[in-house]
Protein backbone atom coordinates (compact mmCIF):
# COMPACT_ATOMS: atom_id res chain seq x y z
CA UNK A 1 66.12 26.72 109.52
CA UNK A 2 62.89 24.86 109.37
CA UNK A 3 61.41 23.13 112.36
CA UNK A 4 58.90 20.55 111.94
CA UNK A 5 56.71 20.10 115.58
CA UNK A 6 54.39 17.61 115.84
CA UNK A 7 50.93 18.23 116.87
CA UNK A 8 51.30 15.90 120.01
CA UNK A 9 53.65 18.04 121.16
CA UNK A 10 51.92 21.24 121.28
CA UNK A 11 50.50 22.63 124.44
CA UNK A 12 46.57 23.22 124.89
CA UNK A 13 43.86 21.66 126.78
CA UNK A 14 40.69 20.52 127.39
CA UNK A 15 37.71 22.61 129.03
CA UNK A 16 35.05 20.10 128.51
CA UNK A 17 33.73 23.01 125.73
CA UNK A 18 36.90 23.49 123.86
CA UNK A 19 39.45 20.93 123.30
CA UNK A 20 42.34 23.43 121.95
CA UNK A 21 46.21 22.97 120.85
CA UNK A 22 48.28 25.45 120.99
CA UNK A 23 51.45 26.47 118.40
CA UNK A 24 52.83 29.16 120.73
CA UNK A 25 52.58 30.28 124.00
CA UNK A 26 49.02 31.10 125.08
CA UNK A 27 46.38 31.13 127.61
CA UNK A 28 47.77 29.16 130.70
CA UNK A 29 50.41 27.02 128.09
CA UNK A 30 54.10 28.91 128.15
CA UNK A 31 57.02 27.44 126.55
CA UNK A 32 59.76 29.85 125.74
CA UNK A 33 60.99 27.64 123.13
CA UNK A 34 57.74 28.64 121.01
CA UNK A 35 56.64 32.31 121.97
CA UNK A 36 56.06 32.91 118.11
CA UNK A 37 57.69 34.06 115.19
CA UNK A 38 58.19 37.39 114.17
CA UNK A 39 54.88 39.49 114.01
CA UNK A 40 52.74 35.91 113.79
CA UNK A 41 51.18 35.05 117.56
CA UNK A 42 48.95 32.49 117.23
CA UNK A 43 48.22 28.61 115.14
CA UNK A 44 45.82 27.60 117.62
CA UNK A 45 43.62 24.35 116.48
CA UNK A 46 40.06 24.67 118.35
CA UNK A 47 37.10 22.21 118.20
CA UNK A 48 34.14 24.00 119.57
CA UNK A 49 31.14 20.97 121.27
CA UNK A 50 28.09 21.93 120.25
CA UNK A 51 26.10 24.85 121.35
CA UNK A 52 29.09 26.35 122.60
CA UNK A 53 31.70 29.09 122.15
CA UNK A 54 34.02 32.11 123.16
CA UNK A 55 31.92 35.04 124.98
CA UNK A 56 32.17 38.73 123.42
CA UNK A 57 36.01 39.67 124.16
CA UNK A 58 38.51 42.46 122.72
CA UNK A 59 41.18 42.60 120.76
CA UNK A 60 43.08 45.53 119.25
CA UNK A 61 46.62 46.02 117.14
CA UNK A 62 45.91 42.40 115.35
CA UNK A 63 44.46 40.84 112.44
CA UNK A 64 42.87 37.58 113.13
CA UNK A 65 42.01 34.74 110.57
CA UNK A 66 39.54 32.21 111.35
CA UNK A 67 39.71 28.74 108.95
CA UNK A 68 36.88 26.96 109.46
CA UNK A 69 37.92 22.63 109.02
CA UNK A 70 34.40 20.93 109.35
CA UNK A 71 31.18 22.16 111.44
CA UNK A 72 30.30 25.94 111.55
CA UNK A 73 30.84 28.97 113.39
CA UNK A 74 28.69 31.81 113.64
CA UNK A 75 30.64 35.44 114.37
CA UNK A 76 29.38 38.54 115.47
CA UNK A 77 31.30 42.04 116.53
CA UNK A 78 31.30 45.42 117.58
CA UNK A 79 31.59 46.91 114.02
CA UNK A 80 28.37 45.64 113.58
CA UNK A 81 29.99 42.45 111.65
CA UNK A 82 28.00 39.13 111.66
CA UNK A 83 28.38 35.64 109.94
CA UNK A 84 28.34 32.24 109.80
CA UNK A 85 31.67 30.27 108.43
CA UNK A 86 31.19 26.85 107.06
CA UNK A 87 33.74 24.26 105.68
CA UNK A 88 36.99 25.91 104.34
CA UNK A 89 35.75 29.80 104.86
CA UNK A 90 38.26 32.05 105.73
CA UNK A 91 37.50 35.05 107.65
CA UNK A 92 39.99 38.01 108.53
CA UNK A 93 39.36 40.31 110.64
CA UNK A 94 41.45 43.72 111.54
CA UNK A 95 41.39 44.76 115.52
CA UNK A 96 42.44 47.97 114.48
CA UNK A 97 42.53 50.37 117.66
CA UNK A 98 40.26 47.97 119.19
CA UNK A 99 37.17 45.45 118.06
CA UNK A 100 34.97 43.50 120.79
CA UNK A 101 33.53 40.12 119.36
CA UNK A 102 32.25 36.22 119.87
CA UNK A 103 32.37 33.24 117.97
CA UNK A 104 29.83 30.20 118.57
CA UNK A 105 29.08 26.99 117.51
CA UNK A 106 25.43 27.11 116.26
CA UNK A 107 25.08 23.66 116.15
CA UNK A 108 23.16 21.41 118.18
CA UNK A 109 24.84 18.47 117.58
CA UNK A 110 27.90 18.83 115.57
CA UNK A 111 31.91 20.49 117.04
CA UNK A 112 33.51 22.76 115.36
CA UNK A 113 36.91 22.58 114.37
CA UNK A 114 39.10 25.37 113.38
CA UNK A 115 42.43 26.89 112.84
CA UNK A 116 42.81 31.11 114.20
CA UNK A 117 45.76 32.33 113.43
């Protein structure tokens, strides 16, 4: 069965930095109604203000994809990985048995929105 939820009904919020929305349970948002499906986590829509972003943090036992809607973000991690996605980039990357890394908005002006799944 397919359900269709619409995006005003997702959870998320807004930290002044990052205005977020949230598919599944995350962060401080928990509805066990959506806690995922199967192996997928995360759909969480981000837009990033300007000269802003998510400190160096770990993951590990994941692969991560980063869509990139409109602005750009730059990427850097522990495997000595570095980057900057613009418009419609995809980026994977595998956690493996563990990866630390941060994602900013390089921008001085401009968000960044963006889909990681």
């Amino acid at each position: 069965m397919i359900n269709i939820r619409r995006s005003g009904e997702r959870g998320g919020g807004n930290y002044g930095w990052l205005d977020t929305k949230y598919t599944f349970s995350f962060n401080n948002y928990h509805d066990p109604r959506f806690m995922g499906f199967r192996n997928l986590r995360v759909i969480n829509e981000d837009w990033v203000e300007a000269n802003q972003g998510f400190g160096t943090h770990g993951h590990s036992d994941m692969e991560i994809i980063t869509f990139v809607m409109s602005g750009e973000l730059a990427h850097k991690d522990s495997s000595g990985g570095s980057e900057v996605l613009r418009p419609h980039e995809v980026q994977r990357m595998t956690a493996g048995t563990g990866i630390r890394h941060s994602e900013f908005n390089p921008s001085k002006t401009e968000k960044v929105h963006l889909y990681q799944i």
